[in-house]
PDB file of N, CA and C in Angstrom:
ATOM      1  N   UNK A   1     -44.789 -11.205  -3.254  1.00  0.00           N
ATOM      2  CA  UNK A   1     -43.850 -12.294  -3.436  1.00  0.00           C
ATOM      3  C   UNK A   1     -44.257 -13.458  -2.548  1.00  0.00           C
ATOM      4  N   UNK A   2     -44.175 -14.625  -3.171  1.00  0.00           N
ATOM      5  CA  UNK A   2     -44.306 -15.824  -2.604  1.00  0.00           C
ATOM      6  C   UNK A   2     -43.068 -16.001  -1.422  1.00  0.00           C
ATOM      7  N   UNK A   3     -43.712 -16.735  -0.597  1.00  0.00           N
ATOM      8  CA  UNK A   3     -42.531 -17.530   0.355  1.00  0.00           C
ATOM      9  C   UNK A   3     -41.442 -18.350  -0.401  1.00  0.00           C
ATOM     10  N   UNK A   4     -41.711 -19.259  -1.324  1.00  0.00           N
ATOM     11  CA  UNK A   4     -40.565 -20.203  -1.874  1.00  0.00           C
ATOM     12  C   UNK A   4     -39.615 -18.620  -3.105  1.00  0.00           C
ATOM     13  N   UNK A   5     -40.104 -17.720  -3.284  1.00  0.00           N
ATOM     14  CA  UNK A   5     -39.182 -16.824  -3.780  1.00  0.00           C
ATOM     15  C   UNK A   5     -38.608 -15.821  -2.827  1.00  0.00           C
ATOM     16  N   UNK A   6     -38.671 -15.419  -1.918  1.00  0.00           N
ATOM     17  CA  UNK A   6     -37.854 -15.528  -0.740  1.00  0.00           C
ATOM     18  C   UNK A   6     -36.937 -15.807  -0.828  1.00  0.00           C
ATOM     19  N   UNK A   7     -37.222 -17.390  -0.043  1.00  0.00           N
ATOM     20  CA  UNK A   7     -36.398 -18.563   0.291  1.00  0.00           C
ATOM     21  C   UNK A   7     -35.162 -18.903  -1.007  1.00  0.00           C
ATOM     22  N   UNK A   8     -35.574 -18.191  -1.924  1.00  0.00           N
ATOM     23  CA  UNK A   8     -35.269 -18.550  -3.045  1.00  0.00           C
ATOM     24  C   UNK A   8     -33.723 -17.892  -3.669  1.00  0.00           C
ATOM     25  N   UNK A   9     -34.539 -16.309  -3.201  1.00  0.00           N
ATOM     26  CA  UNK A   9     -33.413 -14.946  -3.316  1.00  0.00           C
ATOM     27  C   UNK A   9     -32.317 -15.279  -2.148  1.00  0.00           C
ATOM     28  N   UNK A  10     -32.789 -15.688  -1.270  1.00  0.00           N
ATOM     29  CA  UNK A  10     -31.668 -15.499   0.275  1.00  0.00           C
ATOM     30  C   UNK A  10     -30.905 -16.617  -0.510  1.00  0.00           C
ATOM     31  N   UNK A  11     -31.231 -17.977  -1.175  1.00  0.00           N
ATOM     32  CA  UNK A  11     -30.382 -18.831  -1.101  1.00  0.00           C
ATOM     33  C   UNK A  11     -29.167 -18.575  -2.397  1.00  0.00           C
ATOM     34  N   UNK A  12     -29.588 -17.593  -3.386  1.00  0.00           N
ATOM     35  CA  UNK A  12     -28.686 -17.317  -4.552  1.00  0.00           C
ATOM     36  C   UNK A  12     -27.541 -16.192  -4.029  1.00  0.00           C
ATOM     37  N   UNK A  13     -28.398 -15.346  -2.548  1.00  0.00           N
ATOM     38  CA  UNK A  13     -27.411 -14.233  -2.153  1.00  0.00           C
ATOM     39  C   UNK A  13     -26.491 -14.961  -1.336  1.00  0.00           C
ATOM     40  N   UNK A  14     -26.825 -16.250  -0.513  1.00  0.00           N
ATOM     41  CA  UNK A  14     -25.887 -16.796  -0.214  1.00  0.00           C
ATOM     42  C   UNK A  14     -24.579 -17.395  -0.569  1.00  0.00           C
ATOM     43  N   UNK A  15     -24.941 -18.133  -2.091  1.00  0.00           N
ATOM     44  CA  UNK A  15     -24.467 -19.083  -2.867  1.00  0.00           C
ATOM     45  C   UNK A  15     -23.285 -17.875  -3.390  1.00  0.00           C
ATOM     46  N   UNK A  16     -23.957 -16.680  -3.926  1.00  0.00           N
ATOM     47  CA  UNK A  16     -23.351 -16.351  -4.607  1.00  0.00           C
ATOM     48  C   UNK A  16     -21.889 -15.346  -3.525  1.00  0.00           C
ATOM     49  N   UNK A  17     -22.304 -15.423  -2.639  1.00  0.00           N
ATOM     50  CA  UNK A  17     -21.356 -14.469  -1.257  1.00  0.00           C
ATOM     51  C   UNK A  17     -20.293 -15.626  -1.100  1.00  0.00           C
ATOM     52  N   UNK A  18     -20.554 -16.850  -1.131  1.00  0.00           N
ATOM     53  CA  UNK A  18     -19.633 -18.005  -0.707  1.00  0.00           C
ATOM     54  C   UNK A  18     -19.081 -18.309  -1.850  1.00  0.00           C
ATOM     55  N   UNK A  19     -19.354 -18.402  -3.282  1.00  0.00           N
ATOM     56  CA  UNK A  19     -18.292 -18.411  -4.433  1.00  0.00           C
ATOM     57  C   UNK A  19     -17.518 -17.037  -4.575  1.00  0.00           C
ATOM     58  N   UNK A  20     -18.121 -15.851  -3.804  1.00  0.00           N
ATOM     59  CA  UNK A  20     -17.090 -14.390  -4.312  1.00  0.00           C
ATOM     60  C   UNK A  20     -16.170 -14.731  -3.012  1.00  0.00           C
ATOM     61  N   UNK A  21     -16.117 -15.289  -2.118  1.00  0.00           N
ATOM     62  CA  UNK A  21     -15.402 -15.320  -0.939  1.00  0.00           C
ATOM     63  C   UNK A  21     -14.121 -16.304  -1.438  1.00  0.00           C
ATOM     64  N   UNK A  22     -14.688 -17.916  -2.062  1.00  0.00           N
ATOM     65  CA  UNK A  22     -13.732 -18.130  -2.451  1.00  0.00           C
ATOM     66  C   UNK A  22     -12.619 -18.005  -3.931  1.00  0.00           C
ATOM     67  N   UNK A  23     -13.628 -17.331  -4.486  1.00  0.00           N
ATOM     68  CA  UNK A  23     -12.547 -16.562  -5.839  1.00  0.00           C
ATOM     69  C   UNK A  23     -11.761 -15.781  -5.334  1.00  0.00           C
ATOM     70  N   UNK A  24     -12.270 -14.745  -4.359  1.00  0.00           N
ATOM     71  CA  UNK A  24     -11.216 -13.968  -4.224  1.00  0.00           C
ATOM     72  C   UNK A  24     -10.171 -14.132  -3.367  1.00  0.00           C
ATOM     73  N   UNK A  25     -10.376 -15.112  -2.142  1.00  0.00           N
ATOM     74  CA  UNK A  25      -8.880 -15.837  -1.546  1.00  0.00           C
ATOM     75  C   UNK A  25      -7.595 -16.722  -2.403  1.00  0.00           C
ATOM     76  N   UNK A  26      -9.005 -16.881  -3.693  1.00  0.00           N
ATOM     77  CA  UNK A  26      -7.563 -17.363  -4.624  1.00  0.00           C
ATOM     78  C   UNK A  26      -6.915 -16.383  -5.608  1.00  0.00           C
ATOM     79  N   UNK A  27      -7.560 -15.378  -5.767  1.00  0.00           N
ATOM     80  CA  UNK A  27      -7.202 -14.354  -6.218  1.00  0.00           C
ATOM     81  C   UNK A  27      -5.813 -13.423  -5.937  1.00  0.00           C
ATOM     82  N   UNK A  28      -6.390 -13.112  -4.607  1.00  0.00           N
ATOM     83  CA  UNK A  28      -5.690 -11.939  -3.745  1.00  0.00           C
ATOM     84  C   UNK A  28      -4.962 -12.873  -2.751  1.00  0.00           C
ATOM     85  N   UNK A  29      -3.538 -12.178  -2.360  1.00  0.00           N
ATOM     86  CA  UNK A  29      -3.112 -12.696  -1.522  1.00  0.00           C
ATOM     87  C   UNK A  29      -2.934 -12.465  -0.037  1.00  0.00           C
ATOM     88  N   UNK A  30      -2.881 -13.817   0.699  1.00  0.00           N
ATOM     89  CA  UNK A  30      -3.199 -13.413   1.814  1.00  0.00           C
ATOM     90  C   UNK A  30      -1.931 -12.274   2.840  1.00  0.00           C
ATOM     91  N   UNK A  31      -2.115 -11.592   3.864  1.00  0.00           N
ATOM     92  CA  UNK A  31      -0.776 -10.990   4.652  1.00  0.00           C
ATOM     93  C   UNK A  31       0.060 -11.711   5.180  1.00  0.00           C
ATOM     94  N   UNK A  32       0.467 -13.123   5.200  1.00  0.00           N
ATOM     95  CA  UNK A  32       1.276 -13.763   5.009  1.00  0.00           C
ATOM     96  C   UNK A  32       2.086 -14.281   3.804  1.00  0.00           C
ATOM     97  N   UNK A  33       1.041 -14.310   2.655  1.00  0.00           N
ATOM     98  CA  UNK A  33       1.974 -14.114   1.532  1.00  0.00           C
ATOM     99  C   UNK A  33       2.655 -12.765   0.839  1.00  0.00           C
ATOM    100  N   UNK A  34       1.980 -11.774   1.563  1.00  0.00           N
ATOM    101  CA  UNK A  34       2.579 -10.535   1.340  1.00  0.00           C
ATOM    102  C   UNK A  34       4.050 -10.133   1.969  1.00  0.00           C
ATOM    103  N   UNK A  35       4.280 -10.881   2.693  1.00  0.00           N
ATOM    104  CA  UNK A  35       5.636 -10.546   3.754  1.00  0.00           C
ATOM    105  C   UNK A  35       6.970 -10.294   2.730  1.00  0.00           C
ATOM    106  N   UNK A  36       7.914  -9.887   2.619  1.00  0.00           N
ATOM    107  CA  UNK A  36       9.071  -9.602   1.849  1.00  0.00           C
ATOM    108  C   UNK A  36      10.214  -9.114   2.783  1.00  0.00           C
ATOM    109  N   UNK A  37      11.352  -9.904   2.495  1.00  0.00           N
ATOM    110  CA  UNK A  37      12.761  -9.450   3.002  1.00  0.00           C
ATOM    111  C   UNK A  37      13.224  -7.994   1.958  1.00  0.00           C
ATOM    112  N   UNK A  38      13.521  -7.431   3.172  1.00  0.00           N
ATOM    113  CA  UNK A  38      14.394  -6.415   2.227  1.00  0.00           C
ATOM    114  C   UNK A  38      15.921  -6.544   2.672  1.00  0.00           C
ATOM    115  N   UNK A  39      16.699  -6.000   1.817  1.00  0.00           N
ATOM    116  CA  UNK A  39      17.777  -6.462   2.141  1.00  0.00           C
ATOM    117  C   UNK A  39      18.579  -5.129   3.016  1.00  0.00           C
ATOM    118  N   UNK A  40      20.023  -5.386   3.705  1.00  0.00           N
ATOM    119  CA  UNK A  40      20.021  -4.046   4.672  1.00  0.00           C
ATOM    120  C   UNK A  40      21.375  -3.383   4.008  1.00  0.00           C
ATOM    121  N   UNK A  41      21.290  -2.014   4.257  1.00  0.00           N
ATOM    122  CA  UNK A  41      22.040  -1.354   3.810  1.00  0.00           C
ATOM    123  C   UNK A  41      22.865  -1.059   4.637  1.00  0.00           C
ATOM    124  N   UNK A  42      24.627  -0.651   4.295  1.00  0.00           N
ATOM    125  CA  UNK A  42      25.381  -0.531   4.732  1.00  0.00           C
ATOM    126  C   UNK A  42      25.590   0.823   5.191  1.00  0.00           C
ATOM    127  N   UNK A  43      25.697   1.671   6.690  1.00  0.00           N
ATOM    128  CA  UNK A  43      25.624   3.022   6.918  1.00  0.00           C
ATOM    129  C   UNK A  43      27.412   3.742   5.806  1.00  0.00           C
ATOM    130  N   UNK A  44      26.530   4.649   5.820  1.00  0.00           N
ATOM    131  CA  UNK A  44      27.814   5.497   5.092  1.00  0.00           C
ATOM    132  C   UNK A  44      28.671   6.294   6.529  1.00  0.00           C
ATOM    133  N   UNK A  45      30.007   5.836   6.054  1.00  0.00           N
ATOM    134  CA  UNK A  45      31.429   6.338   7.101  1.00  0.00           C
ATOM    135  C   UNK A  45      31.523   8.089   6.750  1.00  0.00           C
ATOM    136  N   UNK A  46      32.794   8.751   7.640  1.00  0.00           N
ATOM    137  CA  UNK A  46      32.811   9.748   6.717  1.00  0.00           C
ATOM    138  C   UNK A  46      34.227   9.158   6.789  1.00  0.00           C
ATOM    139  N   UNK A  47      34.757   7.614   6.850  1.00  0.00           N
ATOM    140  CA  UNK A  47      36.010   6.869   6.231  1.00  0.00           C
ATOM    141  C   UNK A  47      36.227   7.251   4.822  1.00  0.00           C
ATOM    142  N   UNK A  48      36.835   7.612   4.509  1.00  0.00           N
ATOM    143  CA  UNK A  48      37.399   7.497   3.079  1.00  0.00           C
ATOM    144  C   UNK A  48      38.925   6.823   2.478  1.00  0.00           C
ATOM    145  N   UNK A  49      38.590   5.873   2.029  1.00  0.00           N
ATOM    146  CA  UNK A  49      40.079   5.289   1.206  1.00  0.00           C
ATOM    147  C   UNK A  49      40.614   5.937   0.561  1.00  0.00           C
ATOM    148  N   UNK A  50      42.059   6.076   0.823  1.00  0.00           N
ATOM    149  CA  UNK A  50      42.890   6.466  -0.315  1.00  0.00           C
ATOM    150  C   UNK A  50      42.703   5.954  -1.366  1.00  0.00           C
ATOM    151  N   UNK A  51      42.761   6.571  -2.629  1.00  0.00           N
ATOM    152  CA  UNK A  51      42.629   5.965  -3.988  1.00  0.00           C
ATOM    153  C   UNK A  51      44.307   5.509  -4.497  1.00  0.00           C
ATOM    154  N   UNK A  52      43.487   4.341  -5.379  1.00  0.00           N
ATOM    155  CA  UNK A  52      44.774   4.082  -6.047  1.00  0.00           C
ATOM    156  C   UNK A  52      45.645   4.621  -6.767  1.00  0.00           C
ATOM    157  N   UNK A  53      47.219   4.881  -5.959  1.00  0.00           N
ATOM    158  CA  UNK A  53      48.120   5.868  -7.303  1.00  0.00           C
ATOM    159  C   UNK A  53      47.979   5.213  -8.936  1.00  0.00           C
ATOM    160  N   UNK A  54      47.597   4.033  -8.956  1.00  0.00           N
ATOM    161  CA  UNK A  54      48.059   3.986 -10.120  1.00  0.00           C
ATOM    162  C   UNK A  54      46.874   4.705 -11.659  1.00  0.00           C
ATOM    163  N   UNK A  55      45.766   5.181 -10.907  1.00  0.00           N
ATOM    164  CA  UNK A  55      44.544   5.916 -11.271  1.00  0.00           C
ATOM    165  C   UNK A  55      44.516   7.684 -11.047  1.00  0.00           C
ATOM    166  N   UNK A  56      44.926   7.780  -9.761  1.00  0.00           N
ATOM    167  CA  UNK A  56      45.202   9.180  -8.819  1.00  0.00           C
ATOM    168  C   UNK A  56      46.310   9.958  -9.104  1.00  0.00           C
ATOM    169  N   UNK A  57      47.117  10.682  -9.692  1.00  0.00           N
ATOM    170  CA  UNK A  57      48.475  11.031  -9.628  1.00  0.00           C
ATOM    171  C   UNK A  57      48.679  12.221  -8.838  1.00  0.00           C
ATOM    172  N   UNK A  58      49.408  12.195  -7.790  1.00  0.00           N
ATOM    173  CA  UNK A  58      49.456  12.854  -6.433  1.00  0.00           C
ATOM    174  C   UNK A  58      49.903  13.975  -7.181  1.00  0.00           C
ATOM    175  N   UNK A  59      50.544  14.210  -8.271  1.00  0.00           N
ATOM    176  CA  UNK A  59      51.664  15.893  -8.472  1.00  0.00           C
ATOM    177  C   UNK A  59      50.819  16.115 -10.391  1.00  0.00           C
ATOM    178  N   UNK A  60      49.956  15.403  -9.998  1.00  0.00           N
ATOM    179  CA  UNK A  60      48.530  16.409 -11.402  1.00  0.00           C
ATOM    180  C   UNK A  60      48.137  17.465 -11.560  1.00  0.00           C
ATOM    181  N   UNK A  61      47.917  18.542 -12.326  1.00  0.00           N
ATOM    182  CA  UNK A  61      47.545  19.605 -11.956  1.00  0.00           C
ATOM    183  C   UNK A  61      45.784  19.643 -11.145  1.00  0.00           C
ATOM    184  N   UNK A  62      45.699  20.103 -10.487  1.00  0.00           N
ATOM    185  CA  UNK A  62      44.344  20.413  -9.933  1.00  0.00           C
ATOM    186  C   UNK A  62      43.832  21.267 -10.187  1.00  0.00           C
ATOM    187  N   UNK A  63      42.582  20.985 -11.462  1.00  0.00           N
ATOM    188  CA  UNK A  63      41.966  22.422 -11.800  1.00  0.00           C
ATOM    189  C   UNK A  63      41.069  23.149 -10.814  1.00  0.00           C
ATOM    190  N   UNK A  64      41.175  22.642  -9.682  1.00  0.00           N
ATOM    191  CA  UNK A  64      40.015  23.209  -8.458  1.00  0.00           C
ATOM    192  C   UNK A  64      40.922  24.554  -8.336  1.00  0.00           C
ATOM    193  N   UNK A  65      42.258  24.601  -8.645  1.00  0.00           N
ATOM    194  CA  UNK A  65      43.072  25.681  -7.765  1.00  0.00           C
ATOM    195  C   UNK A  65      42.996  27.006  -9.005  1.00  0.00           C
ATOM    196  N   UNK A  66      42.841  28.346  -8.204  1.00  0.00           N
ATOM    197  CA  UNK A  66      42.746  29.368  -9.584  1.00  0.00           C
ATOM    198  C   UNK A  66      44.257  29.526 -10.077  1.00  0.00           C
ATOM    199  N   UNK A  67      44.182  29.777 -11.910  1.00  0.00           N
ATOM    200  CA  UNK A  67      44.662  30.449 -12.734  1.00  0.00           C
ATOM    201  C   UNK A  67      44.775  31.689 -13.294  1.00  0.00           C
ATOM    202  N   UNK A  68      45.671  32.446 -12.873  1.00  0.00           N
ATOM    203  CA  UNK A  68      46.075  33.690 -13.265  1.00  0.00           C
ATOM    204  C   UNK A  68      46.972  33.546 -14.686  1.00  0.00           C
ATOM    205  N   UNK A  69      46.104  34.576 -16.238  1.00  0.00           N
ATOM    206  CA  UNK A  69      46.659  34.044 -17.371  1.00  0.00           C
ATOM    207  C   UNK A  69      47.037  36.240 -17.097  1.00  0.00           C
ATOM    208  N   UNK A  70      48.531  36.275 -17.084  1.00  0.00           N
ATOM    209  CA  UNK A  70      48.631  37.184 -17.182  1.00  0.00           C
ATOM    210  C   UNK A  70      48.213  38.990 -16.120  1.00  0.00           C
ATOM    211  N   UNK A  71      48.358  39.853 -16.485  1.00  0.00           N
ATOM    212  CA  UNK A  71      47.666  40.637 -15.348  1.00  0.00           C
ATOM    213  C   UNK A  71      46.319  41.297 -15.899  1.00  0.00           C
ATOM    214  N   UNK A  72      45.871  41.748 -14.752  1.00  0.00           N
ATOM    215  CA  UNK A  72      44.274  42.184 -15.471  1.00  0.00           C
ATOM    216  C   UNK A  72      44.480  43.181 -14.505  1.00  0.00           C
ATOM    217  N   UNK A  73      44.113  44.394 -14.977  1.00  0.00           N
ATOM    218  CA  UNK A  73      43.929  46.143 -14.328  1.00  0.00           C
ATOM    219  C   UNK A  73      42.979  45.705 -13.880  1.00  0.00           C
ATOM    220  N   UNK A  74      41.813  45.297 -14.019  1.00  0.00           N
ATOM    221  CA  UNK A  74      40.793  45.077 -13.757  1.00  0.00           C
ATOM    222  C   UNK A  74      40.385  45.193 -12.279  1.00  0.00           C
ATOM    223  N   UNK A  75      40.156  45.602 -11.123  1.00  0.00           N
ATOM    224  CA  UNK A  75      39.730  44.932  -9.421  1.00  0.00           C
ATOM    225  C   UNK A  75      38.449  45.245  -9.635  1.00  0.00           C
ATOM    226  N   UNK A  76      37.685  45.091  -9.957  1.00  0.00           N
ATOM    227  CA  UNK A  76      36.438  44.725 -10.404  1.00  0.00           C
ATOM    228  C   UNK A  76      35.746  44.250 -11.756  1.00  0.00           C
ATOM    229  N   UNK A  77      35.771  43.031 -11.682  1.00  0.00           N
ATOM    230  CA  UNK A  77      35.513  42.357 -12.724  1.00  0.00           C
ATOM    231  C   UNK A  77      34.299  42.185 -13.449  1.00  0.00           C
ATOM    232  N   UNK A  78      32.892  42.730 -12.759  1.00  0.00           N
ATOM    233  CA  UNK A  78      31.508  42.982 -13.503  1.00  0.00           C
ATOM    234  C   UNK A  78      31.631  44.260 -13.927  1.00  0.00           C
ATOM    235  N   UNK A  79      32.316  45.069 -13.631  1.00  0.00           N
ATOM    236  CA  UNK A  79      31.684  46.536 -13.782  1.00  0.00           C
ATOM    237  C   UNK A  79      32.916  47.017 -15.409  1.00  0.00           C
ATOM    238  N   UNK A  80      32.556  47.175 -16.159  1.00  0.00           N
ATOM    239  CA  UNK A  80      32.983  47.829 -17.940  1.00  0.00           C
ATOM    240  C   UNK A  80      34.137  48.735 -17.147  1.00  0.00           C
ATOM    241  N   UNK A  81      35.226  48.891 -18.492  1.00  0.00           N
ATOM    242  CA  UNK A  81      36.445  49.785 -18.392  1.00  0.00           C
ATOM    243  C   UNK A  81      36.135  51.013 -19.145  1.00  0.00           C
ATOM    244  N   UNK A  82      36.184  51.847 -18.972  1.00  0.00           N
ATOM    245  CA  UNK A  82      36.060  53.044 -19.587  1.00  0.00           C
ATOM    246  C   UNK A  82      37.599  53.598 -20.408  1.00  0.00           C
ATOM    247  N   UNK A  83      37.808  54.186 -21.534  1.00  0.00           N
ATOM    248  CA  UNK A  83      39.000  54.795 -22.329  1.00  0.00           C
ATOM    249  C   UNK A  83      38.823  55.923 -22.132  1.00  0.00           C
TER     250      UNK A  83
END
């Protein structure tokens, strides 16, 4: 290889390092444009509001509580009855 092709290669590896440098600053953004607010969350109480009667009815039945339909011989309830 000649000297002026050299001189030639270094100057296209240059050229071409200084146009990828500035494509990609316009490209990509910088860590100052990356910055973002997040917004803050409110801690959870173990406060709880009364709910509104007019939604709530204090004397409702509550199906959380058990129902007895009748009697059952039964005191064990997985295990079969035998006749």
């Amino acid at each position: 290889m000649k000297r002026q092709d050299i001189a030639l290669i270094g100057f296209v590896i240059f050229f071409s390092a200084v146009i990828s440098l500035i494509i990609s600053n316009a490209i990509f953004a910088s860590p100052k444009k990356r910055q973002q607010q997040a917004s803050t969350v409110q801690p959870i109480t173990t406060d709880f509001p009364t709910p509104d009667p007019h939604y709530f009815n204090q004397s409702a039945y509550d199906p959380t509580q058990p129902l007895d339909i009748g009697q059952n011989g039964n005191t064990d309830p997985f295990k079969s009855i035998s006749h």
